[in-house]
PDB file of N, CA and C in Angstrom:
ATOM      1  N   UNK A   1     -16.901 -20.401  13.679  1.00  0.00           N
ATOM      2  CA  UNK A   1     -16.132 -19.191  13.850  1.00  0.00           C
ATOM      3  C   UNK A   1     -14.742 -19.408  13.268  1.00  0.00           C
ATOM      4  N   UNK A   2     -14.528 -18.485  12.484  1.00  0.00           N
ATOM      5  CA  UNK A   2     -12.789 -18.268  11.531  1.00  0.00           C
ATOM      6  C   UNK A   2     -12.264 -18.194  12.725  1.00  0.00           C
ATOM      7  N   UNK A   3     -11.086 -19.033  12.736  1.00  0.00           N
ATOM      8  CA  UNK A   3      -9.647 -18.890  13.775  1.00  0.00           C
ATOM      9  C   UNK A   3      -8.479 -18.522  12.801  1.00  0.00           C
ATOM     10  N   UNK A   4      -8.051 -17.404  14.149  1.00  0.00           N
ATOM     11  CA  UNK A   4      -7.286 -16.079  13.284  1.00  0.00           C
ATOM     12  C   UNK A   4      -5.879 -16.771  14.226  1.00  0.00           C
ATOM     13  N   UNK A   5      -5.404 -15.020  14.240  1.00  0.00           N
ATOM     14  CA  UNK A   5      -3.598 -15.700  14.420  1.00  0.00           C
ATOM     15  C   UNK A   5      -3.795 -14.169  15.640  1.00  0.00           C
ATOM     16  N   UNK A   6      -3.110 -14.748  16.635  1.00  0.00           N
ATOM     17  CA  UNK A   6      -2.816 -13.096  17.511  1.00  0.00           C
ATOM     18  C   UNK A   6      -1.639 -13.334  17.615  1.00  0.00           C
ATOM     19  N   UNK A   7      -1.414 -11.842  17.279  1.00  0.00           N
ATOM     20  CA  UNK A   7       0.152 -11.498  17.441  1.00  0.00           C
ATOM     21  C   UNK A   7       0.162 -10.137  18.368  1.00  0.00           C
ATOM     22  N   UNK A   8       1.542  -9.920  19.290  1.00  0.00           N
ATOM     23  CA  UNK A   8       1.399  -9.222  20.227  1.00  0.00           C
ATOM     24  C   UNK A   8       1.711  -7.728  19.604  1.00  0.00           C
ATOM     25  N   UNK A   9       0.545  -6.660  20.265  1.00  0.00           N
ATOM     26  CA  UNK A   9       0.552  -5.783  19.731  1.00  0.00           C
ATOM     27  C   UNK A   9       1.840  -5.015  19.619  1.00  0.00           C
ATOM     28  N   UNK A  10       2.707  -5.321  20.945  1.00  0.00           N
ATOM     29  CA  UNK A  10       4.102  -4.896  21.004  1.00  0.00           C
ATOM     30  C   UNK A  10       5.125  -4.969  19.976  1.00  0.00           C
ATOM     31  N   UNK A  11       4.783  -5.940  19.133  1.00  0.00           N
ATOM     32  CA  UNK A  11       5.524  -6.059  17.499  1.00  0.00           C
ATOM     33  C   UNK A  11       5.433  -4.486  16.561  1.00  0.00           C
ATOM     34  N   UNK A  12       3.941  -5.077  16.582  1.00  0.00           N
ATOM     35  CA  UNK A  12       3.453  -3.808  15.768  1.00  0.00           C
ATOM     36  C   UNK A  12       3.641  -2.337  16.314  1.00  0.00           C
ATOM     37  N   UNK A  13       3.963  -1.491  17.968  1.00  0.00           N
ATOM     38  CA  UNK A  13       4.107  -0.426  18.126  1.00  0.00           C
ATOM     39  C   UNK A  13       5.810  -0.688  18.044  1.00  0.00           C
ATOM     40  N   UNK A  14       6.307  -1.587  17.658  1.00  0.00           N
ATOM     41  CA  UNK A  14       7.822  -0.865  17.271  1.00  0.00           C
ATOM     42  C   UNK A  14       7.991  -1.164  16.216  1.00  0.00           C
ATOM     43  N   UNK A  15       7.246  -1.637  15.398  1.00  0.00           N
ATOM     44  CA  UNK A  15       7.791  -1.566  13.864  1.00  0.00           C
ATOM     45  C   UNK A  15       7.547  -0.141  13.662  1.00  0.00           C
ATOM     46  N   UNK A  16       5.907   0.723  14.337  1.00  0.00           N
ATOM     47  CA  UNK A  16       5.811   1.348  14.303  1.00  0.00           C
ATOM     48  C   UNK A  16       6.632   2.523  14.750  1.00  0.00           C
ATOM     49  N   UNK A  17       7.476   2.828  15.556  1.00  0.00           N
ATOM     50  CA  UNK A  17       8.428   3.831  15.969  1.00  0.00           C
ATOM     51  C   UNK A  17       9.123   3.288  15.462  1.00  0.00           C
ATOM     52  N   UNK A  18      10.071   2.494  14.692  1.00  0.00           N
ATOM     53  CA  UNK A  18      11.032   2.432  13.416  1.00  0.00           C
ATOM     54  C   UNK A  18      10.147   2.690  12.152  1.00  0.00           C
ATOM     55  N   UNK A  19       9.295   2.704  11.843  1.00  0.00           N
ATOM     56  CA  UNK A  19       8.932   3.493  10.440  1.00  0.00           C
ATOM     57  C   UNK A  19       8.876   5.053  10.699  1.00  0.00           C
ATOM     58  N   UNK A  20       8.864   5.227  12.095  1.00  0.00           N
ATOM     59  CA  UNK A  20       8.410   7.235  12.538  1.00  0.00           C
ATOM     60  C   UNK A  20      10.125   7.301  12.240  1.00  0.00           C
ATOM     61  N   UNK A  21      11.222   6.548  12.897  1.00  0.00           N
ATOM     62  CA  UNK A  21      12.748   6.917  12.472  1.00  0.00           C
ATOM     63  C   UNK A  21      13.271   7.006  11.457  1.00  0.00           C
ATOM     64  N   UNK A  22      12.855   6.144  10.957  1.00  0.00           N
ATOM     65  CA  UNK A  22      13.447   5.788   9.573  1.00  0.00           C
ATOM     66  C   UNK A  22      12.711   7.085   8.388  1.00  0.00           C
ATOM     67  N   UNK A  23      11.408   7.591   8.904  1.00  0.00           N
ATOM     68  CA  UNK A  23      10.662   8.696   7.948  1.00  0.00           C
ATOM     69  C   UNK A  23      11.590   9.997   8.612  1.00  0.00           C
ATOM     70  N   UNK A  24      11.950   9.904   9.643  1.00  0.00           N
ATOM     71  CA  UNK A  24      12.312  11.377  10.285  1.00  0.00           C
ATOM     72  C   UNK A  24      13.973  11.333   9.846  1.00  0.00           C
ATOM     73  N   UNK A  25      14.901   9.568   9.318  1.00  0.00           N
ATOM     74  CA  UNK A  25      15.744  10.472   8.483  1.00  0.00           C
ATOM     75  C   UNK A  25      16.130  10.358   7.281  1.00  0.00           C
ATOM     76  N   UNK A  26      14.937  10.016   6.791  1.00  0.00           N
ATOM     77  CA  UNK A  26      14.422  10.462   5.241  1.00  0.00           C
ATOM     78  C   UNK A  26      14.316  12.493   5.054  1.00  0.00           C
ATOM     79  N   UNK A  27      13.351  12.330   6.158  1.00  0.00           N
ATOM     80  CA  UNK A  27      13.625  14.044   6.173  1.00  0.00           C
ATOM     81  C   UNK A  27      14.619  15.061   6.749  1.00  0.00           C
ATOM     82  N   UNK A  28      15.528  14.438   7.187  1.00  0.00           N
ATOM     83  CA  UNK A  28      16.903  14.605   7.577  1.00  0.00           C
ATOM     84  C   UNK A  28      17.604  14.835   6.232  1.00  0.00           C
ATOM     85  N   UNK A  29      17.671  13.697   5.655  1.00  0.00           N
ATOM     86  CA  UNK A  29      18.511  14.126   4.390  1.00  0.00           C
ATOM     87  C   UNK A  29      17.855  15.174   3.817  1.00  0.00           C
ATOM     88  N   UNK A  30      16.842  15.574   3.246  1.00  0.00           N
ATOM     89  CA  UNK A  30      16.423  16.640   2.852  1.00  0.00           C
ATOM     90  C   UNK A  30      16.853  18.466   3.699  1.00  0.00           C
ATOM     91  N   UNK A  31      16.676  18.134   4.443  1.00  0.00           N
ATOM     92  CA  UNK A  31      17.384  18.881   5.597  1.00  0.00           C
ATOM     93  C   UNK A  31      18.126  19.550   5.793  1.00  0.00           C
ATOM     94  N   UNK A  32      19.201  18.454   5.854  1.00  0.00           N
ATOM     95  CA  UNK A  32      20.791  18.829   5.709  1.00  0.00           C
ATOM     96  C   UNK A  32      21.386  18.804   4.575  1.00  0.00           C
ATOM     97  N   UNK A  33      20.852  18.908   3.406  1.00  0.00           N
ATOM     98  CA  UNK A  33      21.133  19.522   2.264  1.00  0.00           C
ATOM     99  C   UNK A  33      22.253  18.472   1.245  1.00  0.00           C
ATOM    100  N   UNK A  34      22.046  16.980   1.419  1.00  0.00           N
ATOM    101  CA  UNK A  34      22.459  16.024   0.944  1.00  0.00           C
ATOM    102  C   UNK A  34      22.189  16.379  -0.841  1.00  0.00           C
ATOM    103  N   UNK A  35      22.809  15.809  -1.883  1.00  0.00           N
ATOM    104  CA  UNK A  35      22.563  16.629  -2.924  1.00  0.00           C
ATOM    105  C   UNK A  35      23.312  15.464  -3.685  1.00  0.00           C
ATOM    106  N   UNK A  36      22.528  14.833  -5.240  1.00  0.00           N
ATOM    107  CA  UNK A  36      23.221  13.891  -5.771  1.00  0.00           C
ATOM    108  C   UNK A  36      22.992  12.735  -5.544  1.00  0.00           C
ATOM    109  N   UNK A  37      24.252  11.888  -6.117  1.00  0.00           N
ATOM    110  CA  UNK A  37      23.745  10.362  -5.397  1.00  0.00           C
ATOM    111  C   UNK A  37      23.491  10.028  -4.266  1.00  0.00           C
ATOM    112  N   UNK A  38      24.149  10.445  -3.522  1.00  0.00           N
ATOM    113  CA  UNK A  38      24.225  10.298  -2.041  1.00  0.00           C
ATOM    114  C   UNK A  38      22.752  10.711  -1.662  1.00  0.00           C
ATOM    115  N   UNK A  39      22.271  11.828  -1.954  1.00  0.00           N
ATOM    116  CA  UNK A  39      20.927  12.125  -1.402  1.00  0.00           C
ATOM    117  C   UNK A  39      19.684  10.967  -1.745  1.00  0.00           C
ATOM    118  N   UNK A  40      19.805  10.454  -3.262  1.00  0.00           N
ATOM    119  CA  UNK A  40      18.730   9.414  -3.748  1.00  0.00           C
ATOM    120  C   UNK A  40      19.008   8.163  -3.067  1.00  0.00           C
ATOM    121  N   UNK A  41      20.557   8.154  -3.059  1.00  0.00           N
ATOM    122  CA  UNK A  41      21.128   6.336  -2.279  1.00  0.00           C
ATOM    123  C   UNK A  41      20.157   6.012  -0.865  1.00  0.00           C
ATOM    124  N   UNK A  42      20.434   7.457  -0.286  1.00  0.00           N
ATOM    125  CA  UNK A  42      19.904   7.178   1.092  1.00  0.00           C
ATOM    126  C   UNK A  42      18.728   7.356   1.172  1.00  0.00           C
ATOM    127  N   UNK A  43      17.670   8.392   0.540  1.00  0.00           N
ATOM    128  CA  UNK A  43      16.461   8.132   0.333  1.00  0.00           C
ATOM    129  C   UNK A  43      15.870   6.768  -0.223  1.00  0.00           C
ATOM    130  N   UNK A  44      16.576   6.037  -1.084  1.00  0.00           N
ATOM    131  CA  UNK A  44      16.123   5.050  -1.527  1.00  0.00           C
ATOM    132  C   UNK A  44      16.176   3.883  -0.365  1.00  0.00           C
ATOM    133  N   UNK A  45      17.426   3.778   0.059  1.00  0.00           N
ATOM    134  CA  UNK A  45      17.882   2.537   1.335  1.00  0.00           C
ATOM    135  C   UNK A  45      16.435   3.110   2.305  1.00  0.00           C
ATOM    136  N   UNK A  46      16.059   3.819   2.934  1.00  0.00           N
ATOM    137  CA  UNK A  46      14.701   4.344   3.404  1.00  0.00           C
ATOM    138  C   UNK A  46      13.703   3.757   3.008  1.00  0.00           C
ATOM    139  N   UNK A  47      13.626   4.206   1.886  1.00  0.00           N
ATOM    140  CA  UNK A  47      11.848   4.254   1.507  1.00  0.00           C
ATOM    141  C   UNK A  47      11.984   2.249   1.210  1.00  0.00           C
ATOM    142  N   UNK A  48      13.352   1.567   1.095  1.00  0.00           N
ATOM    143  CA  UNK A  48      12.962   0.123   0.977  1.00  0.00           C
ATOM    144  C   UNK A  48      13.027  -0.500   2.520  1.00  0.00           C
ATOM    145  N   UNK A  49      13.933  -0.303   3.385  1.00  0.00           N
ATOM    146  CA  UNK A  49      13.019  -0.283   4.812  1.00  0.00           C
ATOM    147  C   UNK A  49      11.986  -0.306   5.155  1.00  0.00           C
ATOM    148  N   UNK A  50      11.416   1.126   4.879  1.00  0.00           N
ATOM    149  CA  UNK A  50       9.940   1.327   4.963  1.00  0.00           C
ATOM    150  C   UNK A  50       9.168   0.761   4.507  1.00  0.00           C
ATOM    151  N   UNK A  51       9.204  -0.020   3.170  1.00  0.00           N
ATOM    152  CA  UNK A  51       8.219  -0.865   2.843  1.00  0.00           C
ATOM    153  C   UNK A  51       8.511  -2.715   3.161  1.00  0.00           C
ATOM    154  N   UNK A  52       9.858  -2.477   3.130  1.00  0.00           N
ATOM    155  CA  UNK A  52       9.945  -3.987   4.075  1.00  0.00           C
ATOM    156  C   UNK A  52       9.319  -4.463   4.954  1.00  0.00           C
ATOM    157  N   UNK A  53       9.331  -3.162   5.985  1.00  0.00           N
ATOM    158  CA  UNK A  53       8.877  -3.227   7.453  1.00  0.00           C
ATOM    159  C   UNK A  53       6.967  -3.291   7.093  1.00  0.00           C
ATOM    160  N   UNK A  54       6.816  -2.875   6.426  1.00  0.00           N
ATOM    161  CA  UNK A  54       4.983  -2.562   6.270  1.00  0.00           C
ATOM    162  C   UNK A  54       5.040  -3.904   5.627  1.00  0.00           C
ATOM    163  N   UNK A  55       5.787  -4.540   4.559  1.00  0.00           N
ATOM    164  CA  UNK A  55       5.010  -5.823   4.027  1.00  0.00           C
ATOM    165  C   UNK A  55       5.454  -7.102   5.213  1.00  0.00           C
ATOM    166  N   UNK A  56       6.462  -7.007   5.816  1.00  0.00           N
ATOM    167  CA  UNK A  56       6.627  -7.536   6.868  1.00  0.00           C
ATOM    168  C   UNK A  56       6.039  -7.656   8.097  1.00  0.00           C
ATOM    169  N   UNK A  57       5.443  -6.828   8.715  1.00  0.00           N
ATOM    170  CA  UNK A  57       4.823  -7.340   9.938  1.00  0.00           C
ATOM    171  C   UNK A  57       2.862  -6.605   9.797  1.00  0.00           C
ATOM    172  N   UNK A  58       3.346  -5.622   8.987  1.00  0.00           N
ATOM    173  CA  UNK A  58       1.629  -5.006   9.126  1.00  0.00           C
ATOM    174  C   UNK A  58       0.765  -6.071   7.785  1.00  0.00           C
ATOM    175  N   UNK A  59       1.823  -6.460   6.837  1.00  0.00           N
ATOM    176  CA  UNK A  59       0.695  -7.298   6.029  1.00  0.00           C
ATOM    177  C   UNK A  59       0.690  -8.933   6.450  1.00  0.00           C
ATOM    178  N   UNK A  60       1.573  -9.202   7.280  1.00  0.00           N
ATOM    179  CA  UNK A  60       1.813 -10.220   8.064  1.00  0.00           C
ATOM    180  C   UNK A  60       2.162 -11.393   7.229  1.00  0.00           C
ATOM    181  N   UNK A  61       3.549 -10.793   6.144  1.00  0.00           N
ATOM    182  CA  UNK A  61       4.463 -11.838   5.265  1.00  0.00           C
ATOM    183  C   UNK A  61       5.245 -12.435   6.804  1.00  0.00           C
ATOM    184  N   UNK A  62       4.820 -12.434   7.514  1.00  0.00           N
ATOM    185  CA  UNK A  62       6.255 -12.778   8.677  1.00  0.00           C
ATOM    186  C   UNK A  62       5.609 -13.892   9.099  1.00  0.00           C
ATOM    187  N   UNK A  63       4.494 -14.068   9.066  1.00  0.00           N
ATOM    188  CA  UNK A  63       3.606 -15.310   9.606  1.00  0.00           C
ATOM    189  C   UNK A  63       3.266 -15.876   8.512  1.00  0.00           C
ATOM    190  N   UNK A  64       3.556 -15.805   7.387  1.00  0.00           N
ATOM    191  CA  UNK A  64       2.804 -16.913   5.735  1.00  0.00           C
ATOM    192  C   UNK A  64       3.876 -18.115   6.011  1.00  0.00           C
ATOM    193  N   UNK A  65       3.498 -18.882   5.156  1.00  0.00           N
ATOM    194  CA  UNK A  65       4.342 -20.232   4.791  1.00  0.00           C
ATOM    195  C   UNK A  65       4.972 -19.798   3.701  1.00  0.00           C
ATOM    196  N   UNK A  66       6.597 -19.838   3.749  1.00  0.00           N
ATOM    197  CA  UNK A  66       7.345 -20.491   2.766  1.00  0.00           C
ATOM    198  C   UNK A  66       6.739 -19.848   1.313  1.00  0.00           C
ATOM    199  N   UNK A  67       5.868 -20.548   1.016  1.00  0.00           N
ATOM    200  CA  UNK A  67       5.293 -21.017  -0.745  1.00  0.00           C
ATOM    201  C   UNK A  67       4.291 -19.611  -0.951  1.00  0.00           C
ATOM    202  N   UNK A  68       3.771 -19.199   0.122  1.00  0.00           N
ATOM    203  CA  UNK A  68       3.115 -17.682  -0.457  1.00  0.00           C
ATOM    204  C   UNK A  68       4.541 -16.585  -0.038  1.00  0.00           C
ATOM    205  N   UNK A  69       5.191 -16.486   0.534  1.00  0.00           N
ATOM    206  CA  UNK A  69       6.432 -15.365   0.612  1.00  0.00           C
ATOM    207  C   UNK A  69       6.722 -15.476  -0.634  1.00  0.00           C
ATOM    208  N   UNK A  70       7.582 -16.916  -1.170  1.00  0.00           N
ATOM    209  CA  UNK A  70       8.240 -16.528  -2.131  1.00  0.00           C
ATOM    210  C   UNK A  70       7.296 -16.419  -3.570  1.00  0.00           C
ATOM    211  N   UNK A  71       6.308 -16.968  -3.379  1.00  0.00           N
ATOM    212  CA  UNK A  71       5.419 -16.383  -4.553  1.00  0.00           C
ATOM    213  C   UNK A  71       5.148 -14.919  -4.543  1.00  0.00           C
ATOM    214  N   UNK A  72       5.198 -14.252  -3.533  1.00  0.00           N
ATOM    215  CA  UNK A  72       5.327 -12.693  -3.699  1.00  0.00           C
ATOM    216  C   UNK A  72       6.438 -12.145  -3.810  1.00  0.00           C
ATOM    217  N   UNK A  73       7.438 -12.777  -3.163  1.00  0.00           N
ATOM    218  CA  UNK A  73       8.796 -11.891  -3.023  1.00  0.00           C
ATOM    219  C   UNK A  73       9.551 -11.984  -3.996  1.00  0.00           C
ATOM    220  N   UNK A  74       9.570 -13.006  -4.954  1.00  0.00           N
ATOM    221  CA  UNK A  74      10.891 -13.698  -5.941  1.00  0.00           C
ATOM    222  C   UNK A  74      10.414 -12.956  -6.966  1.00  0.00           C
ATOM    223  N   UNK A  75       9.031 -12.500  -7.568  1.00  0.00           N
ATOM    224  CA  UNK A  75       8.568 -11.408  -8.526  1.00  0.00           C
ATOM    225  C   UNK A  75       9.041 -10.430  -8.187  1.00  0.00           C
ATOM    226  N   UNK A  76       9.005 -10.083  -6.999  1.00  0.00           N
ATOM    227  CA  UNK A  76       9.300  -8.843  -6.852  1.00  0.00           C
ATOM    228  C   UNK A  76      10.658  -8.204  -6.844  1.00  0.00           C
ATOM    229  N   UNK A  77      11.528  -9.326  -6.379  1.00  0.00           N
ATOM    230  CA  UNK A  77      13.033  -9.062  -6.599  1.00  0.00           C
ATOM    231  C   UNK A  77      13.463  -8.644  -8.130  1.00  0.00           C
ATOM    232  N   UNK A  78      13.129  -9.804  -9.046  1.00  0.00           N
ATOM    233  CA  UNK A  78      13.371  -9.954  -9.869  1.00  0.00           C
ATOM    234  C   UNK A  78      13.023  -8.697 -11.059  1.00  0.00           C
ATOM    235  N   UNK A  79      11.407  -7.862 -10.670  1.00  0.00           N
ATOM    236  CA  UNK A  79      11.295  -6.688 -11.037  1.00  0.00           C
ATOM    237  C   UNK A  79      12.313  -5.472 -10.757  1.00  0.00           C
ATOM    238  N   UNK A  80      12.472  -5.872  -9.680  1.00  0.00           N
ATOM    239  CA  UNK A  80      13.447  -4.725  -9.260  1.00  0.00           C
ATOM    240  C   UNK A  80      14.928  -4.508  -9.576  1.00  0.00           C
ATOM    241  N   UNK A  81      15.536  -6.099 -10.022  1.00  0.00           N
ATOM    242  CA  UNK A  81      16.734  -6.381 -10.887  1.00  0.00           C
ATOM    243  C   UNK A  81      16.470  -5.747 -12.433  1.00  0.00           C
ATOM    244  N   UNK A  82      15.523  -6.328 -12.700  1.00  0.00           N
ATOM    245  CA  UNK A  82      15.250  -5.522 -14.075  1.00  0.00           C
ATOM    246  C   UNK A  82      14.963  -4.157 -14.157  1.00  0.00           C
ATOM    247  N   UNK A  83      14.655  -3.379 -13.006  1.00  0.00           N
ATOM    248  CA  UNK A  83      14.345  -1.811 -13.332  1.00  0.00           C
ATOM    249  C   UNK A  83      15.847  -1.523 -13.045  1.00  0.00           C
ATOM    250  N   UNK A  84      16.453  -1.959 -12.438  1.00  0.00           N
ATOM    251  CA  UNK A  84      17.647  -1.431 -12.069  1.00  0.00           C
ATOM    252  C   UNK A  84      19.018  -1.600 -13.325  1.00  0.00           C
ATOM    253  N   UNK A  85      18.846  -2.776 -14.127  1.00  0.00           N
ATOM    254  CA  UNK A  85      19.235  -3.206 -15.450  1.00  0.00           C
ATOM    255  C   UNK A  85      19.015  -2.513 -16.455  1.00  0.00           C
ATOM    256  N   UNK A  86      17.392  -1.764 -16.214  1.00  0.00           N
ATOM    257  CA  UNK A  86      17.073  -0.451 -17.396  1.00  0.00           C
ATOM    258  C   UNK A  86      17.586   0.546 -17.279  1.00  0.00           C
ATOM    259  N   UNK A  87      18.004   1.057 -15.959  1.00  0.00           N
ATOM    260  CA  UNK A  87      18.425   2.254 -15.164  1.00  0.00           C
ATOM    261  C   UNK A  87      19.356   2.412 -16.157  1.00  0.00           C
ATOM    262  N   UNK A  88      20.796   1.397 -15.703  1.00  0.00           N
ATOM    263  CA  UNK A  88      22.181   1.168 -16.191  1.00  0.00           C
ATOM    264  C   UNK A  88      21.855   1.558 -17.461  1.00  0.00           C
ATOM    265  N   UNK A  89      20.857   0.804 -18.190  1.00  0.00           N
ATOM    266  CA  UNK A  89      21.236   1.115 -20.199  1.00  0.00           C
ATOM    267  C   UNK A  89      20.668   2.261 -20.133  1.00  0.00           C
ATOM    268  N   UNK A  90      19.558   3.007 -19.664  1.00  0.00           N
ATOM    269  CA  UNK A  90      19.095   4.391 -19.931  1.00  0.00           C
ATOM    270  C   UNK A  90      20.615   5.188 -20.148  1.00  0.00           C
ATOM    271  N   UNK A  91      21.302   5.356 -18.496  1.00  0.00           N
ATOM    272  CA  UNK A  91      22.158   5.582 -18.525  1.00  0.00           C
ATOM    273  C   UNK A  91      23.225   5.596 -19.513  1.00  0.00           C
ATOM    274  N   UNK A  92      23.364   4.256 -19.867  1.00  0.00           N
ATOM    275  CA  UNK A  92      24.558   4.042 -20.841  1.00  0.00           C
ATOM    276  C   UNK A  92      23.960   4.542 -22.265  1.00  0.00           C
ATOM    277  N   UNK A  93      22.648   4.273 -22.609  1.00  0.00           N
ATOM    278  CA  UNK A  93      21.926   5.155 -24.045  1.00  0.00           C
ATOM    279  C   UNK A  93      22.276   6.486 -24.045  1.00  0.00           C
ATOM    280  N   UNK A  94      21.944   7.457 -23.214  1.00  0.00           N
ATOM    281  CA  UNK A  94      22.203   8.921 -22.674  1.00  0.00           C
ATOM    282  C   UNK A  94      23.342   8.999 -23.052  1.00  0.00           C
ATOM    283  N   UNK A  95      24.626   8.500 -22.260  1.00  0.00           N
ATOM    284  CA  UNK A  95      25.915   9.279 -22.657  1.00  0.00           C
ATOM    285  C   UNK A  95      26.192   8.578 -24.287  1.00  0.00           C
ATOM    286  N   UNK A  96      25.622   7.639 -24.607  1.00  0.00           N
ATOM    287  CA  UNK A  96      26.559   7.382 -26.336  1.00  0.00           C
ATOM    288  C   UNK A  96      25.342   8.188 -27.228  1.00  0.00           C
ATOM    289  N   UNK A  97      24.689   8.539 -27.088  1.00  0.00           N
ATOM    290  CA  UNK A  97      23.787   9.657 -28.215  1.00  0.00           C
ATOM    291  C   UNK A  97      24.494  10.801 -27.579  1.00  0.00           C
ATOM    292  N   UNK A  98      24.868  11.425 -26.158  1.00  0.00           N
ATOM    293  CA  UNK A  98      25.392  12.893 -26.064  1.00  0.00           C
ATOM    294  C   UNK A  98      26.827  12.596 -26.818  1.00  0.00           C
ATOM    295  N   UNK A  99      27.528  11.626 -26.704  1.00  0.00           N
ATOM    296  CA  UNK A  99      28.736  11.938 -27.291  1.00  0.00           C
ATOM    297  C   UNK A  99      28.777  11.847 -29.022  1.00  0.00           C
ATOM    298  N   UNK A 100      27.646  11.151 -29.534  1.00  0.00           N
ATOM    299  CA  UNK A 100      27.402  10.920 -31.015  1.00  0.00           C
ATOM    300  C   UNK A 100      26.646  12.018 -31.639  1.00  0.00           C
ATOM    301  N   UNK A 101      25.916  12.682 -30.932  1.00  0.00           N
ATOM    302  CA  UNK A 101      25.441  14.051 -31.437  1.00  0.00           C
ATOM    303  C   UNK A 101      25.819  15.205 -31.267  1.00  0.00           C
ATOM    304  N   UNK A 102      26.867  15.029 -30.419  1.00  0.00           N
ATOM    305  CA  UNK A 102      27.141  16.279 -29.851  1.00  0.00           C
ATOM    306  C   UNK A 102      27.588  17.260 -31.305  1.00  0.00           C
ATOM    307  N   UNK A 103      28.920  16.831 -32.127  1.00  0.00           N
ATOM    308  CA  UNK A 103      29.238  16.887 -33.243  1.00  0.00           C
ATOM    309  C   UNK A 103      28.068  17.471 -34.286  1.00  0.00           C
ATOM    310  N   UNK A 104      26.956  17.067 -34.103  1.00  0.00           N
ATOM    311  CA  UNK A 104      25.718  17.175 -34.791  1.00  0.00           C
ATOM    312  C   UNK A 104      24.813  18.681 -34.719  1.00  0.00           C
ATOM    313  N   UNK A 105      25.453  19.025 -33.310  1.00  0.00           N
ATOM    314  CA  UNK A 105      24.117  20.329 -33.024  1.00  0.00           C
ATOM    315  C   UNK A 105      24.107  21.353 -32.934  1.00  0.00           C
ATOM    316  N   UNK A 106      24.741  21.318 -34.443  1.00  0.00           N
ATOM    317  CA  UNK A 106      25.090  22.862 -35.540  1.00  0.00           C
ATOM    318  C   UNK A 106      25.248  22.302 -36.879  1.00  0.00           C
ATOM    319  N   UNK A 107      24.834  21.369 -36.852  1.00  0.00           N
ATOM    320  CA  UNK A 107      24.929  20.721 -38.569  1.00  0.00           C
ATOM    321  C   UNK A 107      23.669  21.392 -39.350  1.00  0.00           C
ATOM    322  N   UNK A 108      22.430  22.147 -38.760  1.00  0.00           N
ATOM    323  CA  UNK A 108      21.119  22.446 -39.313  1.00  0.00           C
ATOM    324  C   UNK A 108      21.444  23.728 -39.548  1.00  0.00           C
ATOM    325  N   UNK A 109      22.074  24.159 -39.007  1.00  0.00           N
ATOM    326  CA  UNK A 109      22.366  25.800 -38.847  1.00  0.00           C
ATOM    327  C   UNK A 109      23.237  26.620 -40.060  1.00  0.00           C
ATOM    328  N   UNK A 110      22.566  27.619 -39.833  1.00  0.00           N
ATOM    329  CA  UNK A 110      23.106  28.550 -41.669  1.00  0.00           C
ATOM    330  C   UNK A 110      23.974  29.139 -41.341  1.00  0.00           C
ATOM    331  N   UNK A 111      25.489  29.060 -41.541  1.00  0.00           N
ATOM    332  CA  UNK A 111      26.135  30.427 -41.167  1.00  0.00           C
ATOM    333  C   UNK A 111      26.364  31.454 -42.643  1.00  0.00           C
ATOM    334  N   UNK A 112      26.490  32.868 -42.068  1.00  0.00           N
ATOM    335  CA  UNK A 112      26.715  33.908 -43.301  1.00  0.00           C
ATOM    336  C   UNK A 112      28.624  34.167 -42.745  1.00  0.00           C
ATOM    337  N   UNK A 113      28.891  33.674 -44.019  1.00  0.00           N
ATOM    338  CA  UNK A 113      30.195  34.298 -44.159  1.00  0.00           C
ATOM    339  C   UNK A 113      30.469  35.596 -44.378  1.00  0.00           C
ATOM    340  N   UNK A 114      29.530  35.947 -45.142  1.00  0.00           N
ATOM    341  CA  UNK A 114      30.391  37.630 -45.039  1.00  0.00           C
ATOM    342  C   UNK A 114      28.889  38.522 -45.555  1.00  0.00           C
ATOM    343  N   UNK A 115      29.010  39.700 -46.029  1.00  0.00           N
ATOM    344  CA  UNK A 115      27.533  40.301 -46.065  1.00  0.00           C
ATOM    345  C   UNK A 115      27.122  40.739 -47.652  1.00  0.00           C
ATOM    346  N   UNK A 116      26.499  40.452 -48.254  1.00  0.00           N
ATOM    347  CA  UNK A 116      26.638  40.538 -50.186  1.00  0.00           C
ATOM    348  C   UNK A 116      26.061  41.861 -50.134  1.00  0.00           C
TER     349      UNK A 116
END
C-alpha cells in the first residue's frame, strides 16, 4: 500500500475562504469603477494570490522538497521577468513609431490646391 501525506483539512477550508476574498475583491474593483492602471495593478496583485494560494497548498508545493519547488518556481519567475521586460519594450516600441510617424500620416494624401 502507497503511503501518502495527511494534511489537515483545516488548511485547505481557509485557503479556501481566502481565495472566495480575494475573488470577491477582484470583483470589487470592477464594481467600484477602478479604471486604468490602478484597476489592472490590483486585478493583477489578485489573480497572483490566487494562483499562489492554489499552487501552494491545493497542489501541495508546500510539502515538496527544496529541488522540485525550485525546479518549478525559478522557470516560472524568470518567465514572468521576461514577459514583463516585453511589456516595457512593447511599450517603449509604441510610443517611438507614434512619435516617428506621426509626421507621416498625410504624406499619401492628395491635396487640390485650387479647382482647374
Amino acid at each position: 500500500m502507497a503511503e501518502g501525506q495527511n494534511h489537515p483539512i483545516g488548511i485547505y477550508l481557509w485557503v479556501w475562504g481566502a481565495l472566495f476574498v480575494v475573488s470577491a475583491l477582484s470583483y470589487w474593483v470592477d464594481w467600484y469603477g477602478f479604471q486604468g492602471a490602478v484597476r489592472w495593478t490590483l486585478i493583477l496583485i489578485f489573480m497572483f494570490i490566487k494562483a499562489g494560494a492554489i499552487v501552494w497548498v491545493f497542489m501541495h508545493m508546500k510539502w515538496e522538497r527544496l529541488s522540485l519547488f525550485s525546479a518549478i518556481m525559478i522557470p516560472t519567475v524568470f518567465i514572468a521577468v521576461f514577459i514583463f521586460i516585453m511589456a516595457l519594450e512593447a511599450d517603449y516600441t509604441e510610443v517611438v513609431r507614434l512619435n516617428f510617424f506621426s509626421d507621416w500620416q498625410n504624406f499619401f494624401t492628395v491635396e487640390h490646391h485650387g479647382e482647374h
